[in-house]
N, C-alpha and C. Protein backbone atom coordinates (compact mmCIF):
# COMPACT_ATOMS: atom_id res chain seq x y z
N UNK A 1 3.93 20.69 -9.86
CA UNK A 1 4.16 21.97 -10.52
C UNK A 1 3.06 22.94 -10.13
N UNK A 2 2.98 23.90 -9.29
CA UNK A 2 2.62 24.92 -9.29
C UNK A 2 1.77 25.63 -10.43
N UNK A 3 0.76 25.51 -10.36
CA UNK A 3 -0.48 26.30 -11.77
C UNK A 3 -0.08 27.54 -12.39
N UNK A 4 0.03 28.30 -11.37
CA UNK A 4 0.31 29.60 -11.10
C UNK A 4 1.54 29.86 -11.83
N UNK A 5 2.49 29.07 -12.14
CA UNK A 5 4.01 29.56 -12.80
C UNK A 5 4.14 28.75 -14.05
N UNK A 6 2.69 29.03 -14.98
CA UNK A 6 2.81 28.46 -16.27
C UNK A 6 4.06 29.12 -17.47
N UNK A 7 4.80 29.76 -17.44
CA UNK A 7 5.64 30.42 -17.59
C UNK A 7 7.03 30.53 -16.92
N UNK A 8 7.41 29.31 -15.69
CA UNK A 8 9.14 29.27 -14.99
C UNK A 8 8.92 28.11 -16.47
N UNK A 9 10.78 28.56 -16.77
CA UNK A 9 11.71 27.01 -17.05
C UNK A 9 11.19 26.08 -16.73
N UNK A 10 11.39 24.98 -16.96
CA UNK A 10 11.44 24.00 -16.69
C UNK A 10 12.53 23.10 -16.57
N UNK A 11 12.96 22.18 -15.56
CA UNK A 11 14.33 21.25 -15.51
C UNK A 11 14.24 20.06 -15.57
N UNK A 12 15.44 19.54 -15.46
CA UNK A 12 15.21 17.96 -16.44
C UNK A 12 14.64 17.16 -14.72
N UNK A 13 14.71 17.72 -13.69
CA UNK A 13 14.14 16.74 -12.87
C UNK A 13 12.50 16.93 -12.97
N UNK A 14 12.24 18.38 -13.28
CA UNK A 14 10.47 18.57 -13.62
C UNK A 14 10.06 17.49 -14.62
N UNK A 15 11.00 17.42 -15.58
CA UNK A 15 10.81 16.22 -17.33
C UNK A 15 11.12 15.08 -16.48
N UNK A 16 11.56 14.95 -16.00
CA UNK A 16 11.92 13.22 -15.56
C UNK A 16 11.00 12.78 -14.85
N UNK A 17 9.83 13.74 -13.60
CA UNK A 17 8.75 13.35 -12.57
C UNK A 17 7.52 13.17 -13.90
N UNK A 18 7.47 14.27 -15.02
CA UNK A 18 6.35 14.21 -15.75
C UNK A 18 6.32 13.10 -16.33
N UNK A 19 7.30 12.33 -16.53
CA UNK A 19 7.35 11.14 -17.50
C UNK A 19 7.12 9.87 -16.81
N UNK A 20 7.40 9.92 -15.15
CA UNK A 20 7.21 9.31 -14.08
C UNK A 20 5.29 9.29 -14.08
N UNK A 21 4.82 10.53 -14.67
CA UNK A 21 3.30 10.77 -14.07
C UNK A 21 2.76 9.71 -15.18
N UNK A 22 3.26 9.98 -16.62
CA UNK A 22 2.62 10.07 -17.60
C UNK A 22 2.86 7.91 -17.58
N UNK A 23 3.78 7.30 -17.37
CA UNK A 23 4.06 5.99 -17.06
C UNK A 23 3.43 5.67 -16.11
N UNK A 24 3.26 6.06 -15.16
CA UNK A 24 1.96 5.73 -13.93
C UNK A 24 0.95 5.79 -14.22
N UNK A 25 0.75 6.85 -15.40
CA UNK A 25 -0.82 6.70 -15.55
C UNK A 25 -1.27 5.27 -16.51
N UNK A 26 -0.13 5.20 -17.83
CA UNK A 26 -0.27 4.08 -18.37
C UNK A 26 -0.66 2.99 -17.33
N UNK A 27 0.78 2.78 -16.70
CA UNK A 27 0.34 1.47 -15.55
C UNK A 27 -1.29 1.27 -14.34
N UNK A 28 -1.78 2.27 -14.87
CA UNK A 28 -2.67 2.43 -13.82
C UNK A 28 -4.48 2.55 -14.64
N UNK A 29 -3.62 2.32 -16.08
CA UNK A 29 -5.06 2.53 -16.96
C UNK A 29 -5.58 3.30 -16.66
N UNK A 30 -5.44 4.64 -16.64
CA UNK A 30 -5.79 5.93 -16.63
C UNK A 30 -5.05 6.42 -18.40
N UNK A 31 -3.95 6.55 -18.83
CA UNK A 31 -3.62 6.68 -20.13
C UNK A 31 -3.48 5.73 -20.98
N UNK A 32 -3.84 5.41 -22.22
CA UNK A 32 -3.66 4.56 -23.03
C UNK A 32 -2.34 4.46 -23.78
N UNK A 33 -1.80 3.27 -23.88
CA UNK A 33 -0.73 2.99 -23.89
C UNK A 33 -0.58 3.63 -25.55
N UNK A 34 -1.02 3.55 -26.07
CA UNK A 34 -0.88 4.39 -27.46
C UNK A 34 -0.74 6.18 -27.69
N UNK A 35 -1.31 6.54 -26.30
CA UNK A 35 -1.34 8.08 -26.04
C UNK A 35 0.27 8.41 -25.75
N UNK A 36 0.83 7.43 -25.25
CA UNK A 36 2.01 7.71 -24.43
C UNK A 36 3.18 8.02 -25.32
N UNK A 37 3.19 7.57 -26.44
CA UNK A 37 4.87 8.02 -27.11
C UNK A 37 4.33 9.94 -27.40
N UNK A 38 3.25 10.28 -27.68
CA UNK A 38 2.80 11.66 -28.03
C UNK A 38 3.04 12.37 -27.05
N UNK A 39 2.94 12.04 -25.57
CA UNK A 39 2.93 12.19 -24.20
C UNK A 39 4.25 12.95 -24.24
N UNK A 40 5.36 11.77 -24.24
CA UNK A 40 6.60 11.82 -24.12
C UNK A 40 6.98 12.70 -25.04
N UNK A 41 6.73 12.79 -26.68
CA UNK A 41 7.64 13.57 -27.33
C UNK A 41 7.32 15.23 -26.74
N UNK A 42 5.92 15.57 -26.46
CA UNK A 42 5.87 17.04 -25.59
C UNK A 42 6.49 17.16 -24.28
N UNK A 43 6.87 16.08 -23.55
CA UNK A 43 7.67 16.25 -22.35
C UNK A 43 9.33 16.51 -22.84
N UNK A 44 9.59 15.98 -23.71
CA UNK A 44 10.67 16.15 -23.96
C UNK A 44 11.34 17.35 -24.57
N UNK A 45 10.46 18.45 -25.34
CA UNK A 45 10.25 19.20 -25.85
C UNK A 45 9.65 20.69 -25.21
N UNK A 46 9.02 20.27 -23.99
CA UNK A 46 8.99 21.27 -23.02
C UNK A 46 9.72 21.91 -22.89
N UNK A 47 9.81 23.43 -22.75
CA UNK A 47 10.55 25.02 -22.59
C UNK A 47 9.92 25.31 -21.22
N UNK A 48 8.54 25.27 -20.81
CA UNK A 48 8.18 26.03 -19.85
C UNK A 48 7.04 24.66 -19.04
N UNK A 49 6.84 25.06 -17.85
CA UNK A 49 5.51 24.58 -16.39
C UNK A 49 4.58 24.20 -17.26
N UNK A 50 3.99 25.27 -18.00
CA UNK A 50 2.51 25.40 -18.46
C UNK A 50 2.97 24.38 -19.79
N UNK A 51 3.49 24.04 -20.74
CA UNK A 51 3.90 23.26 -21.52
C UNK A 51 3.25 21.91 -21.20
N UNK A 52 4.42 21.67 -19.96
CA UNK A 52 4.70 20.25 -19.25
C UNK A 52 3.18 19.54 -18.18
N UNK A 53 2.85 20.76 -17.77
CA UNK A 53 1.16 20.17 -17.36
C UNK A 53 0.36 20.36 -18.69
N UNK A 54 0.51 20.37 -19.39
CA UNK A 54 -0.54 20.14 -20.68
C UNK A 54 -0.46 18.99 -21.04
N UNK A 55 1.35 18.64 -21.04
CA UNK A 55 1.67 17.35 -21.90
C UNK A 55 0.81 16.27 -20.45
N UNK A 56 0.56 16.72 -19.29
CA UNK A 56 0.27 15.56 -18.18
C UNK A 56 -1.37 15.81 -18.11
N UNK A 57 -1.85 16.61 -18.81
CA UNK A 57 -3.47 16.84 -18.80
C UNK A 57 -3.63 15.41 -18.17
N UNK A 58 -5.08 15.76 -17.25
CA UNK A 58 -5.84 14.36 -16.90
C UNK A 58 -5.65 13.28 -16.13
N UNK A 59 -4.22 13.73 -15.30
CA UNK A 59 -3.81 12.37 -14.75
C UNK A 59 -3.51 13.15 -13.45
N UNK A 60 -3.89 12.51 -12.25
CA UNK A 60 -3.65 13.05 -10.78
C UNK A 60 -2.13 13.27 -10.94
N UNK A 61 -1.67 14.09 -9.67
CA UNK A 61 -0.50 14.65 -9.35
C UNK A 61 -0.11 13.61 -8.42
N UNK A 62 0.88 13.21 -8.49
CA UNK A 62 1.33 11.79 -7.14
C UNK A 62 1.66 12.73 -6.43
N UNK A 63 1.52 12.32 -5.37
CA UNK A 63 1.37 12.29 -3.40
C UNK A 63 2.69 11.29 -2.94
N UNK A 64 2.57 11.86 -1.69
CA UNK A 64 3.51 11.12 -1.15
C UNK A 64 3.10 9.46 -0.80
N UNK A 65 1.50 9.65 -0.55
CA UNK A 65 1.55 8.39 -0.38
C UNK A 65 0.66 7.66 -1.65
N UNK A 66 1.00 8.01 -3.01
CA UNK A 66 0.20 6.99 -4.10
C UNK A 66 0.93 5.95 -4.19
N UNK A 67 1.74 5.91 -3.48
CA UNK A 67 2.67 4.28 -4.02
C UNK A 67 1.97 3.53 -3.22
N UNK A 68 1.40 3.69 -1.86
CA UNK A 68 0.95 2.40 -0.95
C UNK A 68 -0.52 2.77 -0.99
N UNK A 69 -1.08 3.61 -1.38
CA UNK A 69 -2.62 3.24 -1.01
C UNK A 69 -3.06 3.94 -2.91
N UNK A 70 -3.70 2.89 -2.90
CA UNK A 70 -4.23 2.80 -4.70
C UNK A 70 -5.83 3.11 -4.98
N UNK A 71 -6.08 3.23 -6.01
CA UNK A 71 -7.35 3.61 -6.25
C UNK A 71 -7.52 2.16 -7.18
N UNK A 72 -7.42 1.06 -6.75
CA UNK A 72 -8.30 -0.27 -7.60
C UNK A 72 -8.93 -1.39 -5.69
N UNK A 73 -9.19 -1.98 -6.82
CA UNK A 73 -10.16 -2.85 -5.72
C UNK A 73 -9.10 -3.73 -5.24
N UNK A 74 -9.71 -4.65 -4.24
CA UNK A 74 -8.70 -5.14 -3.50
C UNK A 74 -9.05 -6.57 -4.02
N UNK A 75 -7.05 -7.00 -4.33
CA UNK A 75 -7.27 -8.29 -4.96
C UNK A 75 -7.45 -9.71 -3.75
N UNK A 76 -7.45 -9.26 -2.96
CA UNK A 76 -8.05 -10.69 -1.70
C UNK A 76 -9.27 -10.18 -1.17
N UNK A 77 -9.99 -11.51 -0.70
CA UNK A 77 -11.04 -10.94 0.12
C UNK A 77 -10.45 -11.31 1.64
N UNK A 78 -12.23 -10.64 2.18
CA UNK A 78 -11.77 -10.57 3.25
C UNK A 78 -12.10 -10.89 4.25
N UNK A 79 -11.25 -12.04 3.88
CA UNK A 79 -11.47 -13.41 4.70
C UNK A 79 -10.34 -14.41 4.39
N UNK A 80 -9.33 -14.89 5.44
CA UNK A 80 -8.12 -15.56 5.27
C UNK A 80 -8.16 -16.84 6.05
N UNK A 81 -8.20 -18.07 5.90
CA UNK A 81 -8.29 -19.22 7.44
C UNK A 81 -7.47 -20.00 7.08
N UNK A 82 -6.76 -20.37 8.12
CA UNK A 82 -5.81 -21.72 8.10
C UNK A 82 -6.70 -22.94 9.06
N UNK A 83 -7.24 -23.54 8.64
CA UNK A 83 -7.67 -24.62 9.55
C UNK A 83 -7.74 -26.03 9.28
N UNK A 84 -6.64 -26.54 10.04
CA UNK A 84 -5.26 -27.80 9.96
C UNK A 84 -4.57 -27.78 8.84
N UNK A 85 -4.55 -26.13 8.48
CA UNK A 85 -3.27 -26.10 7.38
C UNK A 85 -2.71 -24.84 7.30
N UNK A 86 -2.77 -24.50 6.45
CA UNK A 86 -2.04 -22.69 6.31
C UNK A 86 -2.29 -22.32 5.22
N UNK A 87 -1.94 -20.90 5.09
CA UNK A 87 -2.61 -19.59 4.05
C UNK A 87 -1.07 -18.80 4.34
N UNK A 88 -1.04 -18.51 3.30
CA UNK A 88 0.04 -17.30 3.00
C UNK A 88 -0.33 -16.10 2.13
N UNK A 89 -0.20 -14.74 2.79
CA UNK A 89 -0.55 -14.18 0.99
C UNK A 89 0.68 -12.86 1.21
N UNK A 90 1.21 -13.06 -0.20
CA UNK A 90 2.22 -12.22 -0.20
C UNK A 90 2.64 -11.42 -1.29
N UNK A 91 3.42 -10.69 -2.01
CA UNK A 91 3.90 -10.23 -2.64
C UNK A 91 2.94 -9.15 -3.06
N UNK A 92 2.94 -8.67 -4.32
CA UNK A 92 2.14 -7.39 -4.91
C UNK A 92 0.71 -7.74 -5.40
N UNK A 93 -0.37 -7.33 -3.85
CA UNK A 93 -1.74 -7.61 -4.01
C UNK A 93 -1.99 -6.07 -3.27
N UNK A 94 -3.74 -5.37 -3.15
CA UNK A 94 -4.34 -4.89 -2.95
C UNK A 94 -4.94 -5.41 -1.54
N UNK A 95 -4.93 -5.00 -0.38
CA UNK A 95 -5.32 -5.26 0.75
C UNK A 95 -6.69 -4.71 1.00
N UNK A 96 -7.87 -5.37 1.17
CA UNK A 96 -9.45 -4.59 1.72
C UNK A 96 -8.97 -4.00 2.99
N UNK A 97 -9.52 -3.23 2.96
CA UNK A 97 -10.02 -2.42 4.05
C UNK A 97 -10.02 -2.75 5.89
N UNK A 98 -10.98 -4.04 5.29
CA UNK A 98 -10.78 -4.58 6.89
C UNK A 98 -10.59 -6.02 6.26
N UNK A 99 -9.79 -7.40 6.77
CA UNK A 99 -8.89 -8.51 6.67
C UNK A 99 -9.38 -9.34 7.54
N UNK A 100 -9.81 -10.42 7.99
CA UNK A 100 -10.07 -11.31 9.08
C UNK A 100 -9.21 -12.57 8.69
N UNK A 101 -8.29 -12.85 9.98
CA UNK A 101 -7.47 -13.91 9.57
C UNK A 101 -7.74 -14.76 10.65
N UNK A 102 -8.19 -16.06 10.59
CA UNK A 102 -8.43 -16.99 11.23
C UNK A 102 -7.05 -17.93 10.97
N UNK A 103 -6.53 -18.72 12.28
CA UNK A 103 -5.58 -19.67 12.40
C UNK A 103 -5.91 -20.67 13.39
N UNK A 104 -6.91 -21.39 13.13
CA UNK A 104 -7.10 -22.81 13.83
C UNK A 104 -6.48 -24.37 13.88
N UNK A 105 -6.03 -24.56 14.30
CA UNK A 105 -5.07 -25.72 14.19
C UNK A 105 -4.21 -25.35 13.28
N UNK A 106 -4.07 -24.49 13.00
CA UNK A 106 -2.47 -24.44 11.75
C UNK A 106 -2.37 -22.96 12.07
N UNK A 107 -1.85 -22.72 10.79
CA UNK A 107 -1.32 -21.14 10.68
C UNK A 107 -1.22 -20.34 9.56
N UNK A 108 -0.11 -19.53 9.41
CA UNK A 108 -0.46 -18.62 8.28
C UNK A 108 0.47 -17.22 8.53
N UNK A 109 0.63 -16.91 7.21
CA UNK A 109 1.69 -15.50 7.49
C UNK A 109 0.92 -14.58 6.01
N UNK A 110 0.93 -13.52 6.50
CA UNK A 110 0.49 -12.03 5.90
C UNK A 110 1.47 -11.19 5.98
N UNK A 111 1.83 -10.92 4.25
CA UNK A 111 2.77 -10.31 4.15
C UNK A 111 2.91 -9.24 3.06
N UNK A 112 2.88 -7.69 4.28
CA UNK A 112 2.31 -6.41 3.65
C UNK A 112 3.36 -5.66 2.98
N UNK A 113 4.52 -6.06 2.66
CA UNK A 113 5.67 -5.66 2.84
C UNK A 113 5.90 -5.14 1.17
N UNK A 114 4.81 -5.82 0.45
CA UNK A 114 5.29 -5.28 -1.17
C UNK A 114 3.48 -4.65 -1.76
N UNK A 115 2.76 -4.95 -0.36
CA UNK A 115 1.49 -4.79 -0.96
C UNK A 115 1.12 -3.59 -0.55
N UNK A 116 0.08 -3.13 -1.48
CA UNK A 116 -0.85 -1.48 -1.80
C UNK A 116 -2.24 -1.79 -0.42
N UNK A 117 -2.69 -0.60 -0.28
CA UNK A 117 -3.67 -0.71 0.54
C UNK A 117 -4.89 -0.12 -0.26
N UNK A 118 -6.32 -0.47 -0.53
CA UNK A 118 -7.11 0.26 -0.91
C UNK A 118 -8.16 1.23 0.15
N UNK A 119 -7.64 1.49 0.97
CA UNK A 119 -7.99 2.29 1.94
C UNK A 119 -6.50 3.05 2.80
N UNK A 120 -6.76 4.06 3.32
CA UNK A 120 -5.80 4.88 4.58
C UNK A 120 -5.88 4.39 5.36
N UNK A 121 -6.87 3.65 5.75
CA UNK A 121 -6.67 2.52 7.23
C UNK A 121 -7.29 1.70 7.19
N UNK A 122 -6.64 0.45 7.21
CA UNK A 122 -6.93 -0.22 7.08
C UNK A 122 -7.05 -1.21 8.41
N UNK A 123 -7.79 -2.24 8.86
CA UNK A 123 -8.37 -3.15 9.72
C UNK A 123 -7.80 -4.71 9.51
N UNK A 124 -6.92 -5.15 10.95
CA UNK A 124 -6.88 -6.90 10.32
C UNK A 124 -6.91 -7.36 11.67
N UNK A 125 -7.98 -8.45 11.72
CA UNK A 125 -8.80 -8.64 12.88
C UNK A 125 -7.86 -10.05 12.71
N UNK A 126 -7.20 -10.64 13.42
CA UNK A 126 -6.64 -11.78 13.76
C UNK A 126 -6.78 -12.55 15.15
N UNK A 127 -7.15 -13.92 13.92
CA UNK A 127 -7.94 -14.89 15.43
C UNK A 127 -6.99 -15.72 15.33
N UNK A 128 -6.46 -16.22 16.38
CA UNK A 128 -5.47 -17.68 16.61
C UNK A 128 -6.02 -18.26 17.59
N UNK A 129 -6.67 -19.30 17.39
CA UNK A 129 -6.87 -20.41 18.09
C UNK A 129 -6.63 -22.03 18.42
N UNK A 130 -5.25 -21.85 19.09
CA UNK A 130 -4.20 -23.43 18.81
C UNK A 130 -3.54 -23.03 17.31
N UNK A 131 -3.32 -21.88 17.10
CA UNK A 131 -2.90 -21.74 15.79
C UNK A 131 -1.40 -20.73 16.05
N UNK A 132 -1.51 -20.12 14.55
CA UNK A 132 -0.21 -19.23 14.64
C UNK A 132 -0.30 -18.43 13.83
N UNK A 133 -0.28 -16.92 13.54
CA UNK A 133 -0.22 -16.01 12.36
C UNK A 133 1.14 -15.27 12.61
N UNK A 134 1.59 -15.06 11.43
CA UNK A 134 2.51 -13.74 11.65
C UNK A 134 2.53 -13.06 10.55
N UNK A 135 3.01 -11.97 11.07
CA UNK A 135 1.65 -10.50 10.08
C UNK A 135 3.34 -9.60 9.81
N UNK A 136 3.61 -9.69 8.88
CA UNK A 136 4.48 -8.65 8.23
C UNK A 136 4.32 -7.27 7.44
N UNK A 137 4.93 -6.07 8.25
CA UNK A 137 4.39 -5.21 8.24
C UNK A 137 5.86 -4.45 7.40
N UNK A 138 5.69 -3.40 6.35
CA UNK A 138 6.77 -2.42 6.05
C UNK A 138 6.77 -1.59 7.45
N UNK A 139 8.28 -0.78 6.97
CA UNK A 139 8.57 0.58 8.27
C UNK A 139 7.78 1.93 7.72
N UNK A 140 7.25 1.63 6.49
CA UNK A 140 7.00 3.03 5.76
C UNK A 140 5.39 3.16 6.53
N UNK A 141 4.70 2.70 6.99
CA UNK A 141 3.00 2.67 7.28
C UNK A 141 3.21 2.38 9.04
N UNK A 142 2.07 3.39 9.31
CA UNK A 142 1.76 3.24 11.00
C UNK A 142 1.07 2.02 11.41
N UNK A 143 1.82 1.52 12.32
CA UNK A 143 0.84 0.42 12.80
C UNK A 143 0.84 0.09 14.54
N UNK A 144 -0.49 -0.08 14.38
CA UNK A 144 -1.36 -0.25 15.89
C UNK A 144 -1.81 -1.29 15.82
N UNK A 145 -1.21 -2.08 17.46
CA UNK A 145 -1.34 -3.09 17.45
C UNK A 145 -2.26 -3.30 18.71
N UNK A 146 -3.69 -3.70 18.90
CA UNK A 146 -4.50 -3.81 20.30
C UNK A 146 -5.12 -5.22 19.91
N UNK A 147 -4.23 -6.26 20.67
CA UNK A 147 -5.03 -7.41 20.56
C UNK A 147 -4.68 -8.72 21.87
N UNK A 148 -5.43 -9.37 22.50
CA UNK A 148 -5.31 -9.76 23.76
C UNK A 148 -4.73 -11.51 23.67
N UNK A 149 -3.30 -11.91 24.16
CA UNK A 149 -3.11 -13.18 24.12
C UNK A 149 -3.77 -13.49 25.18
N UNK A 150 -4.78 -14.92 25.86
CA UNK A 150 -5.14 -15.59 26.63
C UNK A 150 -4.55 -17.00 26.53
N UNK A 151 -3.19 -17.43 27.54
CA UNK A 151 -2.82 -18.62 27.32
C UNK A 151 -1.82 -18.28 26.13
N UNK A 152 -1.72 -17.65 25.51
CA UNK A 152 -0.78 -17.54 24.10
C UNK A 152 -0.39 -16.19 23.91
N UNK A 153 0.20 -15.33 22.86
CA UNK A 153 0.62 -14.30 22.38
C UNK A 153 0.08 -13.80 21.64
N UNK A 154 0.13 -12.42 21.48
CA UNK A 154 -0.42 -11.32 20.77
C UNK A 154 0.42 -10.34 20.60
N UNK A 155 1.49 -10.50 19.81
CA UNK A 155 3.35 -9.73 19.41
C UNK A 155 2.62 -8.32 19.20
N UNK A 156 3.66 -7.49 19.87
CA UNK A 156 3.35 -5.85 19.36
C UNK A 156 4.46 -5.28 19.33
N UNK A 157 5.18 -5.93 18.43
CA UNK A 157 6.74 -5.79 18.35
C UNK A 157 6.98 -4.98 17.25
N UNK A 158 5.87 -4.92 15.78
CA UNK A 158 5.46 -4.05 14.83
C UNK A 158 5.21 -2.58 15.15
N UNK A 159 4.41 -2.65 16.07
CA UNK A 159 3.57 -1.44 16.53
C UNK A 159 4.60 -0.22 16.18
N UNK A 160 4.24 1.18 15.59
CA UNK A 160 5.09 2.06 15.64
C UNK A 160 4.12 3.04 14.85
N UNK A 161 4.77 4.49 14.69
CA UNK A 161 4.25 5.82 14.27
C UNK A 161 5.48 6.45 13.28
N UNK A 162 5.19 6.03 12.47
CA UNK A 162 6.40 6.21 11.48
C UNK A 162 6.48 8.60 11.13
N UNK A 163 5.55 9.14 11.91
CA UNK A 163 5.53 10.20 11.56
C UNK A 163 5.50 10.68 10.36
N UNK A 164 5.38 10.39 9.41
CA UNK A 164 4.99 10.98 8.04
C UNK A 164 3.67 10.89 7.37
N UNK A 165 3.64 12.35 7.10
CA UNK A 165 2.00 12.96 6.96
C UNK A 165 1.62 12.12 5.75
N UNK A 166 0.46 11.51 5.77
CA UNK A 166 -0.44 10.53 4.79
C UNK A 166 -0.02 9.25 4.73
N UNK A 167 1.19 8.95 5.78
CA UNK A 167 1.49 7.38 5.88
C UNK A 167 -0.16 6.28 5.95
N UNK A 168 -0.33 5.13 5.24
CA UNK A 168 -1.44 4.28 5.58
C UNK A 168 -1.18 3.94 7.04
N UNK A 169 -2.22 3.49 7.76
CA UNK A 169 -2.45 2.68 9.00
C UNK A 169 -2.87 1.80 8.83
N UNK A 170 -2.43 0.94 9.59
CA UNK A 170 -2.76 -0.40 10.09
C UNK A 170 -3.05 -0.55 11.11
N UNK A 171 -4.25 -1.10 11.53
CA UNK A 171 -4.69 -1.77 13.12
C UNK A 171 -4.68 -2.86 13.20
N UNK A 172 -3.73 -3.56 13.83
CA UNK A 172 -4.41 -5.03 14.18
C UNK A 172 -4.95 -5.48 15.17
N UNK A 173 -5.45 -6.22 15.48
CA UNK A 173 -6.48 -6.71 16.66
C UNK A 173 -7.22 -7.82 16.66
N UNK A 174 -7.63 -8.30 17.54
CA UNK A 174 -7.86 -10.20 17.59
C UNK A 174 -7.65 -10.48 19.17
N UNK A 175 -7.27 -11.87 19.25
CA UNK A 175 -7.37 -12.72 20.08
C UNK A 175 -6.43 -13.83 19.68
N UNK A 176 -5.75 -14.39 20.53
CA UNK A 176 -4.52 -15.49 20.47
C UNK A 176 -5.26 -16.53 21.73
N UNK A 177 -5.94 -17.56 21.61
CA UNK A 177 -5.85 -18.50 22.68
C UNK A 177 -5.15 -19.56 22.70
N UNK A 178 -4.23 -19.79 23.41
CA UNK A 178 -3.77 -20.93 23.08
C UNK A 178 -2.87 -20.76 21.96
N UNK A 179 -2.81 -19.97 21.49
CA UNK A 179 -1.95 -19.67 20.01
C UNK A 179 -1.44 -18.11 19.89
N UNK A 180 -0.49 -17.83 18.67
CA UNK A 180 0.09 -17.20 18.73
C UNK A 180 -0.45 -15.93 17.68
N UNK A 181 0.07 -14.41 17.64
CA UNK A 181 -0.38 -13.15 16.64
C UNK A 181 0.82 -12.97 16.21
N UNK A 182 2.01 -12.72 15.66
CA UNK A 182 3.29 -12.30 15.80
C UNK A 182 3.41 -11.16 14.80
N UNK A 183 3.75 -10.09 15.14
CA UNK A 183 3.84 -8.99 14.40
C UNK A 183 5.83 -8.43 14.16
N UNK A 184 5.83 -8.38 12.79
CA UNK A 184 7.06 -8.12 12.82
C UNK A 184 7.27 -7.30 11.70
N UNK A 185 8.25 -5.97 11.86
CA UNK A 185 8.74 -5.41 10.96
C UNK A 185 9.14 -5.96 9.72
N UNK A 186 9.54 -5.83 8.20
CA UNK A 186 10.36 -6.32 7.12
C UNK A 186 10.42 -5.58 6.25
N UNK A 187 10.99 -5.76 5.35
CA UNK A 187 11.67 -5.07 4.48
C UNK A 187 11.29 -5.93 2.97
């Protein structure tokens, strides 16, 4: 909403994003879950702009990209190894910054496909040695892939520029000897 037009109407898709803000903020422990029914009854009750940013005082404006890159810490470290076994990490976690995935005698799959980034670019240094990783990537985030198979593979089948302004990045990069990197799109 525009500052400047504390005074347009307001429409039920303006009430429906504010209630979107004001639930994100709960989920994000920024509003207290007790603030929120008070929240709502002024969103609902909104006539005008200037109303409806009052009822959202205090809570950032979502972006295009707050869904994939978050403001909390990252729930893995960073540091991943399969050695004579395997590592998986998947579903809804916080990714560091920079990732080192080791695959020595075994393997392992990384899978970014439901997870937040706590950085815009992020780093995943992948080592396979007699091993195997495969690195699952969404279509929504850029990813660069510079990493050298010797004797084995280093997939850059991910690699792409999704063109949309504030998309996260991904670099991957490493070394495959003898073993495999496999990079693949998912959903």
């Amino acid at each position: 909403m525009p500052p400047n037009e504390p005074d347009v109407l307001v429409s039920d898709q303006e009430r429906s994003e504010a209630e979107e803000r004001l639930r994100a903020g709960v989920g994000s422990g920024r509003l207290p879950l007790a603030d929120l029914s008070a929240r709502l009854d002024v969103v609902y009750a909104a006539r005008t702009r200037g109303e409806l940013e009052e009822a959202c005082r205090g809570l950032p404006v979502p972006g295009p990209r707050d869904a994939l890159v978050v403001d909390l810490p990252p729930s893995s470290r960073g540091f991943v190894a399969g050695v004579f076994g395997a590592f998986q990490r998947r579903g809804a976690w916080v990714v560091p910054p920079r990732l080192t995935v080791w695959s020595m005698w075994g393997g392992g799959r990384i899978d970014l496909t439901e997870a937040r980034f706590s950085s815009q670019e992020t780093e995943i240094r992948a080592v396979a040695l007699w091993g195997g990783t495969r690195i699952v990537v969404p279509e929504d985030i850029d990813v660069e892939v510079r990493g050298l198979g010797l004797f084995g593979v280093f997939g850059r089948r991910a690699a792409r520029r999704t063109g949309k302004a504030g998309a996260p990045r991904v670099v991957i990069r490493g070394l495959a000897l003898f073993g495999a990197v496999v990079t693949r799109t998912g959903t």
